[in-house]
N, C-alpha and C. Protein backbone atom coordinates (compact mmCIF):
# COMPACT_ATOMS: atom_id res chain seq x y z
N UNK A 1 0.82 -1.22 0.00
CA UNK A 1 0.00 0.00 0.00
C UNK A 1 0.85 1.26 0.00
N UNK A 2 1.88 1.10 0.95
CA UNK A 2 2.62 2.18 1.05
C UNK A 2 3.85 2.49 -0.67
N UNK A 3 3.79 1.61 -1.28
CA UNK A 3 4.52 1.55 -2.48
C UNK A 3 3.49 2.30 -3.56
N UNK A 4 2.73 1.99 -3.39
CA UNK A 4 1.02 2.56 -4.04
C UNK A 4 1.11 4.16 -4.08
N UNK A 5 1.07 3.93 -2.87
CA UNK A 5 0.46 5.63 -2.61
C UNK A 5 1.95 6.63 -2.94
N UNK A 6 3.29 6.37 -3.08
CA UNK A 6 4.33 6.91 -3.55
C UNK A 6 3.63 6.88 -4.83
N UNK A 7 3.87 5.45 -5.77
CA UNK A 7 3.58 5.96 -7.03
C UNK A 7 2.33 6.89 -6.87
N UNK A 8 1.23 6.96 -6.47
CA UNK A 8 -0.04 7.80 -6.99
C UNK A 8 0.52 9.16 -6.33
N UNK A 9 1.33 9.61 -5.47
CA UNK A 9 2.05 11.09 -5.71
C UNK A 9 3.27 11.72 -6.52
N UNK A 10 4.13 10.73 -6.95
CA UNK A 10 4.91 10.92 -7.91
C UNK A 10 4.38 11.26 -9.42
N UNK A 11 2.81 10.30 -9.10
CA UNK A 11 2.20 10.67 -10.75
C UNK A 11 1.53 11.94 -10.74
N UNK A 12 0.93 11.96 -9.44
CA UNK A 12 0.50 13.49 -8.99
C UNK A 12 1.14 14.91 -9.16
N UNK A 13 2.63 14.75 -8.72
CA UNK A 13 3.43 15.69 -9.08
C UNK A 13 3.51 16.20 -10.28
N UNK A 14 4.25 14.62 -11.30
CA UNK A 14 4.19 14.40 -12.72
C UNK A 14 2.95 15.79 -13.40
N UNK A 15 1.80 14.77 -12.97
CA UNK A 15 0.52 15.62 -13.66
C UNK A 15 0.20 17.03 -13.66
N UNK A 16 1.24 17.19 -12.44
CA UNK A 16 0.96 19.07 -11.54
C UNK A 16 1.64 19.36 -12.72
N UNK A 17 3.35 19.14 -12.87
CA UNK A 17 4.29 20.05 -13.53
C UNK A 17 3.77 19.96 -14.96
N UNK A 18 2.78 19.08 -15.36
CA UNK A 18 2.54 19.41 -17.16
C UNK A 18 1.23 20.06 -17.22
N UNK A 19 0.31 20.45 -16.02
CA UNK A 19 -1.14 20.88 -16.20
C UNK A 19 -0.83 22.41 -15.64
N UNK A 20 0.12 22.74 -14.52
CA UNK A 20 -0.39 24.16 -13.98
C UNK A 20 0.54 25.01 -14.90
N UNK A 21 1.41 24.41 -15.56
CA UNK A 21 2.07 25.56 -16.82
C UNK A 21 1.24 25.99 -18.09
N UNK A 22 0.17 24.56 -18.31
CA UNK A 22 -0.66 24.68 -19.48
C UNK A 22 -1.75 25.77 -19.13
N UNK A 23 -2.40 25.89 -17.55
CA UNK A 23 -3.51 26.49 -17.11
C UNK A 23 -2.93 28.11 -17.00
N UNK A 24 -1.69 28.66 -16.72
CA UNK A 24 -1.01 29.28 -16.44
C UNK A 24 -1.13 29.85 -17.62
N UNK A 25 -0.55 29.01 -18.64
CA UNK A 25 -0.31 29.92 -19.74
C UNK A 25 -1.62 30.51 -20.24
N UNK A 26 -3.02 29.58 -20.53
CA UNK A 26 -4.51 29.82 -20.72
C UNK A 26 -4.68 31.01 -20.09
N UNK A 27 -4.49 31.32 -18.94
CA UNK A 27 -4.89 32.32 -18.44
C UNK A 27 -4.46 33.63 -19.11
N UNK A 28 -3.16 33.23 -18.93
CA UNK A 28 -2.04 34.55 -19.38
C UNK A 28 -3.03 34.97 -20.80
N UNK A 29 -3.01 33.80 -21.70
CA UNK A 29 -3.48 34.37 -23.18
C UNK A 29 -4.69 35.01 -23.13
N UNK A 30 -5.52 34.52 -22.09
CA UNK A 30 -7.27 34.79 -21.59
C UNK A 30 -6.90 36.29 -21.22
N UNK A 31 -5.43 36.82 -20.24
CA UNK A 31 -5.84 37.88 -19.98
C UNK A 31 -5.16 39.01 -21.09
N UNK A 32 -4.22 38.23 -21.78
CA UNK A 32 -3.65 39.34 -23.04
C UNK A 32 -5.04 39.56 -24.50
N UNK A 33 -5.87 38.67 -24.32
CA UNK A 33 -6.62 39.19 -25.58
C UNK A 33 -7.94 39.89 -25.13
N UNK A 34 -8.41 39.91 -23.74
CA UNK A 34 -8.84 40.67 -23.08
C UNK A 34 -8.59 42.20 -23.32
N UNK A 35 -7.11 41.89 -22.83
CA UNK A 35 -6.60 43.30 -22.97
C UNK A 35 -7.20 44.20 -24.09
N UNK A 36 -6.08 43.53 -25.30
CA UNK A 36 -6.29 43.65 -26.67
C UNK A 36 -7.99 43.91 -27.34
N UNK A 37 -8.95 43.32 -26.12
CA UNK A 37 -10.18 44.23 -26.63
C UNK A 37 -10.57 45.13 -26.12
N UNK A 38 -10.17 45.35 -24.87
CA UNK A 38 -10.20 46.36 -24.31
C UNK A 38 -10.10 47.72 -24.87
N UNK A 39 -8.39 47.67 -25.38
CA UNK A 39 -8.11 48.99 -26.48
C UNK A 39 -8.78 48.58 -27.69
N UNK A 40 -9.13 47.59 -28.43
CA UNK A 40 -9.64 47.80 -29.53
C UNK A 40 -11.02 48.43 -29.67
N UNK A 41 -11.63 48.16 -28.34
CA UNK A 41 -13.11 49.29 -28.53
C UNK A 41 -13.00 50.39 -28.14
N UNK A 42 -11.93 50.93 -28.38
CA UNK A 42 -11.28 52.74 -28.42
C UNK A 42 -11.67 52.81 -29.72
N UNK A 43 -11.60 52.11 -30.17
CA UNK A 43 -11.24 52.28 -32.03
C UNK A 43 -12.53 52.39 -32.67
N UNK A 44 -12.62 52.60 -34.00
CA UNK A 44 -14.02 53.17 -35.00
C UNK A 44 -14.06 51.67 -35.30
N UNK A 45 -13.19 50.27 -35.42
CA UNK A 45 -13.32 48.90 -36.19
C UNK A 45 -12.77 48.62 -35.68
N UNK A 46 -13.61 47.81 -34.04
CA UNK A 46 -12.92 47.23 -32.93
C UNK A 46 -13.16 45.68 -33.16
N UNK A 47 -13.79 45.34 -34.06
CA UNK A 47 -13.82 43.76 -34.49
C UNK A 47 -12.66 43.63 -35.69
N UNK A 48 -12.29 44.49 -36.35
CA UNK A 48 -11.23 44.15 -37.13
C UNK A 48 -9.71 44.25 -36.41
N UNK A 49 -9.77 45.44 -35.76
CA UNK A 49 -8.94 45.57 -34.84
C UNK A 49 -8.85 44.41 -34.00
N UNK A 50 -9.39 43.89 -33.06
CA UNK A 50 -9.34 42.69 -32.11
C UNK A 50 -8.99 41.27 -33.06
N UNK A 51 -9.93 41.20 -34.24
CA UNK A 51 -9.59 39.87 -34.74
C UNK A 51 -8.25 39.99 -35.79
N UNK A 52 -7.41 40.83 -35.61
CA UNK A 52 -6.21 41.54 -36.49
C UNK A 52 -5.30 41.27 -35.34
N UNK A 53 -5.19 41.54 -34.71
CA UNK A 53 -4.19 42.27 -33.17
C UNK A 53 -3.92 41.01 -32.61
N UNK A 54 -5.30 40.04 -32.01
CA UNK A 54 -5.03 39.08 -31.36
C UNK A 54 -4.02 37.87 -31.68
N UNK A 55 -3.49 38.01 -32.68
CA UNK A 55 -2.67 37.29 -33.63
C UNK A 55 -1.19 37.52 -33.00
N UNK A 56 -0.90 39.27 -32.35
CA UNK A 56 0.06 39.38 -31.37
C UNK A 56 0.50 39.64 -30.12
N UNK A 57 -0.92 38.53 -29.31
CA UNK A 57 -0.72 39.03 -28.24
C UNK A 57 0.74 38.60 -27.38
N UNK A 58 1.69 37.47 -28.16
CA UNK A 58 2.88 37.49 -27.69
C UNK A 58 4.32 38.53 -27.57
N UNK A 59 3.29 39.11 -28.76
CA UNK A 59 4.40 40.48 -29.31
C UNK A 59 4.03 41.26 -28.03
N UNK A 60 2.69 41.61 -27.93
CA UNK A 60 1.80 43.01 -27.75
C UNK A 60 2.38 43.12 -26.03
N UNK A 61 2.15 41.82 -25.13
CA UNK A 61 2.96 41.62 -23.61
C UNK A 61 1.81 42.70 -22.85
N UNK A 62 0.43 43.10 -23.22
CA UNK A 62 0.08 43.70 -22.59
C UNK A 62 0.34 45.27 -22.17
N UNK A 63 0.97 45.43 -23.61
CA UNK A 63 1.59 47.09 -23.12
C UNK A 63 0.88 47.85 -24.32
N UNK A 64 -0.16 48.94 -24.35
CA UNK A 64 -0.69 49.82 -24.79
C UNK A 64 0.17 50.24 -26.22
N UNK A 65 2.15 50.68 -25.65
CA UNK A 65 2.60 51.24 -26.76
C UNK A 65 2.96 50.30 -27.94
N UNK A 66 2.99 49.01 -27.43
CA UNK A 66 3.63 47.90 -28.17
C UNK A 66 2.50 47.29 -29.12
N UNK A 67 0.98 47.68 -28.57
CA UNK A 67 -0.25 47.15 -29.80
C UNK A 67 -0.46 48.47 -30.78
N UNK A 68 0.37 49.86 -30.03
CA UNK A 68 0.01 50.80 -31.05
C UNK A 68 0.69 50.72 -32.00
N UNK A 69 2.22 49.98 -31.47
CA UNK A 69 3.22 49.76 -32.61
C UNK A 69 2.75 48.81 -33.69
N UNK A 70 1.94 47.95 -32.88
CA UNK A 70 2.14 46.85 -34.26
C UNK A 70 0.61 47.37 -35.14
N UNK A 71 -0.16 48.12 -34.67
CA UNK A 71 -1.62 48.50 -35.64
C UNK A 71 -0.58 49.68 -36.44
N UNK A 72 0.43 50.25 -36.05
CA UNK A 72 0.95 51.27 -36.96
C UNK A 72 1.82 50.90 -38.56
N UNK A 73 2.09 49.52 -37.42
CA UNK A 73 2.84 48.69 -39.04
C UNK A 73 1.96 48.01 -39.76
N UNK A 74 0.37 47.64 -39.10
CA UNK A 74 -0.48 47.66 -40.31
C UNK A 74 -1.30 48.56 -40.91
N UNK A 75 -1.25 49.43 -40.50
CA UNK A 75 -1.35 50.96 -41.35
C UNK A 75 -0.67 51.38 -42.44
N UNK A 76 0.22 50.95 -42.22
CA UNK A 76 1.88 51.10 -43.12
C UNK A 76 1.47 50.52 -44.45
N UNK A 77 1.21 48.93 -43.92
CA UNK A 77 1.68 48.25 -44.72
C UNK A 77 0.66 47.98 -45.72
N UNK A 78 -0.95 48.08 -44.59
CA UNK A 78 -1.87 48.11 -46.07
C UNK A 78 -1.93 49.27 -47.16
N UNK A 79 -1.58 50.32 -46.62
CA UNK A 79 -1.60 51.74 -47.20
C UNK A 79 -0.31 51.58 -48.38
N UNK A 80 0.68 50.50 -47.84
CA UNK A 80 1.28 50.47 -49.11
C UNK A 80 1.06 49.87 -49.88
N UNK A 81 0.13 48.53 -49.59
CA UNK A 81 -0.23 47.82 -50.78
C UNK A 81 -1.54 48.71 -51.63
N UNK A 82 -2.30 49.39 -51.02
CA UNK A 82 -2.95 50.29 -51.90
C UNK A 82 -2.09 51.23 -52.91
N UNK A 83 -0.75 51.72 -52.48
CA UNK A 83 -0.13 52.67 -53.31
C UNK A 83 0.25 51.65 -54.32
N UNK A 84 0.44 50.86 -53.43
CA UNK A 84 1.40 49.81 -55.04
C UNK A 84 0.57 49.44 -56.03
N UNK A 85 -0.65 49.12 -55.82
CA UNK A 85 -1.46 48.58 -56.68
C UNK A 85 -1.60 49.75 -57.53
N UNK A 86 -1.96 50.73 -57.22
CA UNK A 86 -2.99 51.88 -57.47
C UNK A 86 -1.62 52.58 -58.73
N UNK A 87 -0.15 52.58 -58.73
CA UNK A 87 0.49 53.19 -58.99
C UNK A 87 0.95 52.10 -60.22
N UNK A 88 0.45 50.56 -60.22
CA UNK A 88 0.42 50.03 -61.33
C UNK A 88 -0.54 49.98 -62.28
N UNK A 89 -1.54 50.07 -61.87
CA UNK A 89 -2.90 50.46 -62.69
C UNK A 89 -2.70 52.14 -63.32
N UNK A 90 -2.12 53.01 -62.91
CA UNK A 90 -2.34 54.07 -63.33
C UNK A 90 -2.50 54.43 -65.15
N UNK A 91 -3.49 54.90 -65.51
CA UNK A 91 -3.78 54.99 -67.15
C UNK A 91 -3.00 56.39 -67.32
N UNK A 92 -2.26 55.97 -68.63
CA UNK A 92 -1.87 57.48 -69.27
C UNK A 92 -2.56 58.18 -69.92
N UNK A 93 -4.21 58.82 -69.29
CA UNK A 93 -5.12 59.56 -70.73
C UNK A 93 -5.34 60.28 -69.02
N UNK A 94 -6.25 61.28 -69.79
CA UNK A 94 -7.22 62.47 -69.13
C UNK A 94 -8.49 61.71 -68.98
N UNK A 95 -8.92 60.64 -68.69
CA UNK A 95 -9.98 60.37 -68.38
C UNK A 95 -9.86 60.29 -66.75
N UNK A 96 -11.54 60.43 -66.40
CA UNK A 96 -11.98 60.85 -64.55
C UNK A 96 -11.26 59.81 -64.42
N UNK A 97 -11.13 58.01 -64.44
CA UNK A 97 -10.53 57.54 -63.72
C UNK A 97 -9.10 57.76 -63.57
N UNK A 98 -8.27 58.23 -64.60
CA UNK A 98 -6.66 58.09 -64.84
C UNK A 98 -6.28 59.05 -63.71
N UNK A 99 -7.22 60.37 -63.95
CA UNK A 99 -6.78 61.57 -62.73
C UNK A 99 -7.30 60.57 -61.60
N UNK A 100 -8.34 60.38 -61.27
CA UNK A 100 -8.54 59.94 -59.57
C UNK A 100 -7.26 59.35 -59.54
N UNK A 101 -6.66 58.18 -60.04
CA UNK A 101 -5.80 57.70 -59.98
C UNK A 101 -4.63 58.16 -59.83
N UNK A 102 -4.19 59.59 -60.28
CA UNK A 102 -3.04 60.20 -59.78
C UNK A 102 -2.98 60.81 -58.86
N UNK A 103 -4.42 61.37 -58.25
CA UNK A 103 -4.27 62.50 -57.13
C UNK A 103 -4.43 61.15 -56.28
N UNK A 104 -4.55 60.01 -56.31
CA UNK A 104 -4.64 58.58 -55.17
C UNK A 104 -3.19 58.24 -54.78
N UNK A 105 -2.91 58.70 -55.93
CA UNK A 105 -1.00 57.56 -55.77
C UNK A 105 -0.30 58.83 -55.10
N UNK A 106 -0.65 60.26 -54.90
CA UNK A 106 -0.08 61.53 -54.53
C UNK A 106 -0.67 61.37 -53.18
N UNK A 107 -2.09 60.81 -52.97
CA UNK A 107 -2.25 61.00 -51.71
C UNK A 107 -1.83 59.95 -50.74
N UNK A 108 -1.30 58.80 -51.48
CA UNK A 108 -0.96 57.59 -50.59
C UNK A 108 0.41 57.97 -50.51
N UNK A 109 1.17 58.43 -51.62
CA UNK A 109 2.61 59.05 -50.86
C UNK A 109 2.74 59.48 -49.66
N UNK A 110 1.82 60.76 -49.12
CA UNK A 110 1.68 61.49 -48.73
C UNK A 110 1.61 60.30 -47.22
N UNK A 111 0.84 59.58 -47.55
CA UNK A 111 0.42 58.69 -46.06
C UNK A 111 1.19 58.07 -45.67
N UNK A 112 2.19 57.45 -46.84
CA UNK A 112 2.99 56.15 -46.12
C UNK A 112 3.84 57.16 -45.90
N UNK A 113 4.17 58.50 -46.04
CA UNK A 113 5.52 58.97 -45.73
C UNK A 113 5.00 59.33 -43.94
N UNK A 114 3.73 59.58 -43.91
CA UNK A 114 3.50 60.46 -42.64
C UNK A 114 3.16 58.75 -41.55
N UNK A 115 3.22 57.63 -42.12
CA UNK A 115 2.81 56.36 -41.15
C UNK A 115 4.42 55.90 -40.86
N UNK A 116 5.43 56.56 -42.48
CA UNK A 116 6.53 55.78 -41.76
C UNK A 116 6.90 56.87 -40.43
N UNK A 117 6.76 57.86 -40.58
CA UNK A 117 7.36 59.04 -39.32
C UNK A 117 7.09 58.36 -38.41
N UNK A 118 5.74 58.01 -38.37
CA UNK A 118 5.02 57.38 -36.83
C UNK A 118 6.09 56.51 -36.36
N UNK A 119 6.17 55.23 -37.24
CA UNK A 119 7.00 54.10 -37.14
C UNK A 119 7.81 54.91 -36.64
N UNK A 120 9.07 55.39 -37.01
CA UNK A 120 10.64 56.39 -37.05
C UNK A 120 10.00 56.51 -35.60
N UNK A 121 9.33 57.64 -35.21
CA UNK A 121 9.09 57.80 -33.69
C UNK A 121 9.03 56.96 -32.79
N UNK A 122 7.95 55.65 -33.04
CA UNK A 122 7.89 55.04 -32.01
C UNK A 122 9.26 54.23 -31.72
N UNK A 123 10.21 53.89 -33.04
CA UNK A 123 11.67 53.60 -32.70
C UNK A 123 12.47 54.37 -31.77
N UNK A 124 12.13 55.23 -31.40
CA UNK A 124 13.02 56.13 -30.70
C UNK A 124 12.25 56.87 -29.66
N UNK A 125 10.90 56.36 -28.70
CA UNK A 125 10.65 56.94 -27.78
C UNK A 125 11.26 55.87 -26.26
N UNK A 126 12.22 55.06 -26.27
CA UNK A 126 13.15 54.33 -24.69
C UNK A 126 13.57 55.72 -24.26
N UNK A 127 13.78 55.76 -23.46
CA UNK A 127 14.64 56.59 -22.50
C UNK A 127 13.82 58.12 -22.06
N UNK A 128 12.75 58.72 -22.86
CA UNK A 128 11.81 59.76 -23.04
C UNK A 128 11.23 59.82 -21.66
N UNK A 129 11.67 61.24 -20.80
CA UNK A 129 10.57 61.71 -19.91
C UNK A 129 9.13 61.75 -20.26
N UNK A 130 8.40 61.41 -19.07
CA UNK A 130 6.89 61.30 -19.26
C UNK A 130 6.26 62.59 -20.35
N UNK A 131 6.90 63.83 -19.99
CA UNK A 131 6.19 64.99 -20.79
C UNK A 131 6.69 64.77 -21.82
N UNK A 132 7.85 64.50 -22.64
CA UNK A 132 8.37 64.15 -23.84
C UNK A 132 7.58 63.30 -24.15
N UNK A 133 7.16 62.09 -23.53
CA UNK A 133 6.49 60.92 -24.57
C UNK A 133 4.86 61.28 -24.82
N UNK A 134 4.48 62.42 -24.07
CA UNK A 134 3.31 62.66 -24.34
C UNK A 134 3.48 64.02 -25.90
N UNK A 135 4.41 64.48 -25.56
CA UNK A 135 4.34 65.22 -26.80
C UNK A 135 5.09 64.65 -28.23
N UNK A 136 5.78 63.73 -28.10
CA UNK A 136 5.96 62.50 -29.16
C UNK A 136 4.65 61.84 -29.63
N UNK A 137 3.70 61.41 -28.64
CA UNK A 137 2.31 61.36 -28.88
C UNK A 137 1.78 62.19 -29.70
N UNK A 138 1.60 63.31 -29.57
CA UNK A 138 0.85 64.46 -30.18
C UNK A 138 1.39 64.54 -31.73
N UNK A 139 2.83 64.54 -31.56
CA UNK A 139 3.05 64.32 -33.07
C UNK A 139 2.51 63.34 -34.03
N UNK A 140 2.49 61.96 -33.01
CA UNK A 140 2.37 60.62 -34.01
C UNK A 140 1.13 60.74 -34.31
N UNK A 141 -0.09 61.42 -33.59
CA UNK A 141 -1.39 61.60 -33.86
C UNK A 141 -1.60 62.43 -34.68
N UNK A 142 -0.54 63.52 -35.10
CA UNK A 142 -0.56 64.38 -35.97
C UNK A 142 -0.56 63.58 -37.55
N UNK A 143 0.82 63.12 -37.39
CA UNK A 143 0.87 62.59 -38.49
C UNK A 143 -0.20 61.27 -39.35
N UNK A 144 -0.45 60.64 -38.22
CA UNK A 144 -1.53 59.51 -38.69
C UNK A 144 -2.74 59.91 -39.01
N UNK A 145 -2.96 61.01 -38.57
CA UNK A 145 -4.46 62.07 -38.94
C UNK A 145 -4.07 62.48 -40.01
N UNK A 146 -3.29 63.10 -40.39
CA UNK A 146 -2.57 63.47 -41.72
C UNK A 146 -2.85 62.15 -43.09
N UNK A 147 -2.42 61.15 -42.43
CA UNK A 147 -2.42 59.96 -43.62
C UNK A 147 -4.09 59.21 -43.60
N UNK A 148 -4.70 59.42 -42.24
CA UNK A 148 -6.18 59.42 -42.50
C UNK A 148 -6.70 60.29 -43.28
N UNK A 149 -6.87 61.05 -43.44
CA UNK A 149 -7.34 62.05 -44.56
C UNK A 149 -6.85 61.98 -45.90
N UNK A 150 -5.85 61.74 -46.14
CA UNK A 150 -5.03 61.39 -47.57
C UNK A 150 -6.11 59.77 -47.98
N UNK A 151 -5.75 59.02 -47.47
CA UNK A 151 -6.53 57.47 -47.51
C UNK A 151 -7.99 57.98 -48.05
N UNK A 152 -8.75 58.78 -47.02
CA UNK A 152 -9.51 59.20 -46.90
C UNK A 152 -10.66 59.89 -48.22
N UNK A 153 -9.27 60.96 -49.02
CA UNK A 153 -9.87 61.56 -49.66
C UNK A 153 -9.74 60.63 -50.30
N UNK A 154 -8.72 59.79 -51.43
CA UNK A 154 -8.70 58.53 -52.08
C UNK A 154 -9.92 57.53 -52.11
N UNK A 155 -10.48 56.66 -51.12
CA UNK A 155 -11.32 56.07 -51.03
C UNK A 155 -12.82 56.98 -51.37
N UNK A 156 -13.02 58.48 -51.04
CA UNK A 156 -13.98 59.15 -51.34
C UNK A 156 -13.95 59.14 -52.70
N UNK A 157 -13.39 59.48 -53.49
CA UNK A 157 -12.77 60.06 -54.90
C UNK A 157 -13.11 58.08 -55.58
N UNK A 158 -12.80 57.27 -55.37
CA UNK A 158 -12.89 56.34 -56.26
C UNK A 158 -14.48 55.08 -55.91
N UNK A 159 -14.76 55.66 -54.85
CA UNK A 159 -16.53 55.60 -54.14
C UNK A 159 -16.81 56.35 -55.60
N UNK A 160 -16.42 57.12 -55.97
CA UNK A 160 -17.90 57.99 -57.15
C UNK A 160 -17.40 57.80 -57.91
N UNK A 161 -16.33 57.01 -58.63
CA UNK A 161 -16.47 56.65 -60.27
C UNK A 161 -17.35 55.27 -59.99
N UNK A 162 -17.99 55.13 -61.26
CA UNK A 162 -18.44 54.11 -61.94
C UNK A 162 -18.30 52.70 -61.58
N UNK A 163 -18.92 51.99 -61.40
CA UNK A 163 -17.89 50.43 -61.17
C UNK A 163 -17.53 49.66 -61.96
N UNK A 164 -16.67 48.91 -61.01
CA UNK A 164 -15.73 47.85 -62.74
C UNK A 164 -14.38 47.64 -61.63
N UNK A 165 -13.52 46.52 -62.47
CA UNK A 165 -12.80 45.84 -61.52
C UNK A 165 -11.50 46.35 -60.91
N UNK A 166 -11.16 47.27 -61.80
CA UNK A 166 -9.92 47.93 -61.12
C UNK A 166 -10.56 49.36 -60.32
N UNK A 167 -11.52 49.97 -60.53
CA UNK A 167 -12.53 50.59 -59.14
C UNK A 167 -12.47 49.91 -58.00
N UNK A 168 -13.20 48.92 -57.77
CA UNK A 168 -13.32 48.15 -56.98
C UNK A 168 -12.42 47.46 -56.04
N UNK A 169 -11.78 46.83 -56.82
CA UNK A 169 -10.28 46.71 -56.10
C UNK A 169 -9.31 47.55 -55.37
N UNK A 170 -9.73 48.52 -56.46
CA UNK A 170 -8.88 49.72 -55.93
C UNK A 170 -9.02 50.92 -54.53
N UNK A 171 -10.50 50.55 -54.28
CA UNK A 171 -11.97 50.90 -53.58
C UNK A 171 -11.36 50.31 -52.43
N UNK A 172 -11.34 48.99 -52.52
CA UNK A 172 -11.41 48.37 -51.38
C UNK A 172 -9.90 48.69 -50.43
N UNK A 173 -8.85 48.65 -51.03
CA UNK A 173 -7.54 48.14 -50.59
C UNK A 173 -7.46 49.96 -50.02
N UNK A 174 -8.35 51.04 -50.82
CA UNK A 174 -8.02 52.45 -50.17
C UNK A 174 -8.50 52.29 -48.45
N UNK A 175 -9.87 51.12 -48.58
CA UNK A 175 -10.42 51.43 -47.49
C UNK A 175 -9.91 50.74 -46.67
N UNK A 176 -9.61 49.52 -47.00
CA UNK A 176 -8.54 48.71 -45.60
C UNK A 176 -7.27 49.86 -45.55
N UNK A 177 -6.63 50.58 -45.89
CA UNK A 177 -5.99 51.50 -45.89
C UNK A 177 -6.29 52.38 -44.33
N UNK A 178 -7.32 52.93 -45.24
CA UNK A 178 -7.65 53.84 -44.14
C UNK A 178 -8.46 53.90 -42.90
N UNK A 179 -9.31 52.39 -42.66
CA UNK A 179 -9.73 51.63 -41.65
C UNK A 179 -8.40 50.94 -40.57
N UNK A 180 -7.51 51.02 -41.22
CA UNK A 180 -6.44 50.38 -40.20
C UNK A 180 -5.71 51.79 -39.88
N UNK A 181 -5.39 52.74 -40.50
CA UNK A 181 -4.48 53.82 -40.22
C UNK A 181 -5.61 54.50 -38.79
N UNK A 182 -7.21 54.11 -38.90
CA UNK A 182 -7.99 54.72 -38.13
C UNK A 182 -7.78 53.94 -36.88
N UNK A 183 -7.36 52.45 -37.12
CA UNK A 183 -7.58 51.91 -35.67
C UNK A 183 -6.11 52.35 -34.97
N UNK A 184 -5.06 52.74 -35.71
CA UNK A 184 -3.45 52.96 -35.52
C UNK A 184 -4.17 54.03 -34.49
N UNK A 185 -5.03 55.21 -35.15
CA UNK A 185 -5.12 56.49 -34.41
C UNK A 185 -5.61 56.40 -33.40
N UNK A 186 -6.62 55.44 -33.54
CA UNK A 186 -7.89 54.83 -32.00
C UNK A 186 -6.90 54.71 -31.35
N UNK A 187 -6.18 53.97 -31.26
CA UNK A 187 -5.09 53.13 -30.02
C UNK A 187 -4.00 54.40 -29.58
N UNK A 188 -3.88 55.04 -30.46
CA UNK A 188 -3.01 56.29 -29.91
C UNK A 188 -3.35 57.12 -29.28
N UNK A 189 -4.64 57.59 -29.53
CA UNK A 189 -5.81 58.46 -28.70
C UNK A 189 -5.70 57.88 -27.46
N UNK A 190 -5.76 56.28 -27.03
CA UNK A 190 -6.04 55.30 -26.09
C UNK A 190 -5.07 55.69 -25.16
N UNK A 191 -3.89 55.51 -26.01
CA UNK A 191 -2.50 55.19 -25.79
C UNK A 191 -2.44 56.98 -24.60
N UNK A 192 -2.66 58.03 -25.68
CA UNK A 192 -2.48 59.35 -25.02
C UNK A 192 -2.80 59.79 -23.78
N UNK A 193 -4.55 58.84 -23.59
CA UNK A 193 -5.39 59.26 -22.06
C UNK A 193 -4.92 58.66 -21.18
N UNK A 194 -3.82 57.50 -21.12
CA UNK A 194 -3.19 56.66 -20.21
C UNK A 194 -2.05 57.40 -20.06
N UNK A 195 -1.38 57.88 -21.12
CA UNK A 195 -0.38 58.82 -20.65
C UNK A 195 -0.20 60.05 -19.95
N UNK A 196 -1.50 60.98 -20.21
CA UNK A 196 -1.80 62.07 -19.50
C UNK A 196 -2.10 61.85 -18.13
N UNK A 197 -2.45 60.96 -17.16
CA UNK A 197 -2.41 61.01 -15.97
C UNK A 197 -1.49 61.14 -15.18
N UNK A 198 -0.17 59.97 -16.22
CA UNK A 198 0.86 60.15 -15.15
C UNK A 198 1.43 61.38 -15.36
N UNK A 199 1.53 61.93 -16.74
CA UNK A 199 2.27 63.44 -16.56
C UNK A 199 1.79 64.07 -15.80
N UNK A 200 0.92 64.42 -15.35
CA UNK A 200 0.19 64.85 -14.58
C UNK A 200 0.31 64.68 -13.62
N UNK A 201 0.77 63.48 -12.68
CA UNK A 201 1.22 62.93 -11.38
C UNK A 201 2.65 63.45 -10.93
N UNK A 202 3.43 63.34 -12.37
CA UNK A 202 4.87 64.20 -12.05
C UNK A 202 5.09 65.17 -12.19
N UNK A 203 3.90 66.05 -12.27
CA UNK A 203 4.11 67.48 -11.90
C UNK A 203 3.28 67.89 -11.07
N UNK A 204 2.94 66.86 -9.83
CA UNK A 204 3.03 67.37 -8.62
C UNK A 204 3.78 67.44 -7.87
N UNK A 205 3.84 68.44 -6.86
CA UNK A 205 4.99 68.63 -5.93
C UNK A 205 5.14 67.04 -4.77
């Protein structure tokens, strides 16, 4: 009996060290995509946002600046696949679509240059006093508002031509464009009201 009951706690142990790391980790992920919806219903497309994001909640570690980072590199990156497309399709005539098409590829310049700044910034806000990182904030919101409106006017402008398949396509990829550059801004807005308290705390006496 007494040989028994060793093995049935040795297997006990056994069973502990492979179940409370598995439950451990469940949790952890239970409470990182939590998170991750948390800030995503800051946002104007908190179901695209959440079912987009949750993909890093190993990256993300639960830190506000680290999910703004990674919605900023998909801002980036759809906004560039809209330029790219949009800048191979471009027609050489004076017809309404050829122009929409150039003032699109002028306005997506315009965005990926002002989404890479963001990026560039958030590389370089370690070491930043609290009032510095709030006004590093203000910029990155500057600029991503900047490339929302560029996206913006683009997707307006090719909404009113005609339909047909390079419209359409072209329609769509403006608007994942500028639906993700919006959730980049949601989370920064997010990102900003979490930051303003503590500045605020260190400039009390």
């Amino acid at each position: 009996m007494a040989g028994t009951a060793i093995t049935i706690s040795i297997a006990s142990v056994v069973l502990l060290l492979f179940v409370l790391p598995a439950i451990s980790a469940a949790a952890k992920n239970h409470r990182d995509s939590s998170f991750i919806r948390d800030k995503c219903n800051a946002t104007l497309y908190p179901d695209l946002c959440y079912e987009t994001l949750t993909a890093h909640t190993s990256e993300v570690e639960g830190s506000i600046s680290k999910l703004t980072r990674v919605a900023v590199q998909y801002s980036f990156n759809t906004t560039r696949n809209a330029n790219d497309y949009i800048k191979v399709h471009q027609i050489p005539s004076k017809s309404r679509m050829a122009v929409v098409l150039r003032i699109c590829a002028s306005s997506f310049d315009v965005a990926i240059l002002d989404t890479q700044r963001s990026q560039s910034e958030m590389d370089n806000l370690k070491g930043f006093s609290k009032e510095s990182l709030e006004l590093q904030i203000k910029e990155m919101k500057t600029w991503l508002s900047t490339a929302f409106t560029n996206e913006e006017k683009c997707a307006n402008l090719l909404g009113n031509l005609p339909n047909g398949p390079l419209t359409l396509d072209a329609y769509n990829l403006a608007v994942t464009g500028k639906k993700f550059t919006s959730i980049a801004l949601g989370l920064m807005n997010k990102w900003s009201t979490e930051v303003a308290p503590l500045v605020a705390d260190s400039d009390r006496p």
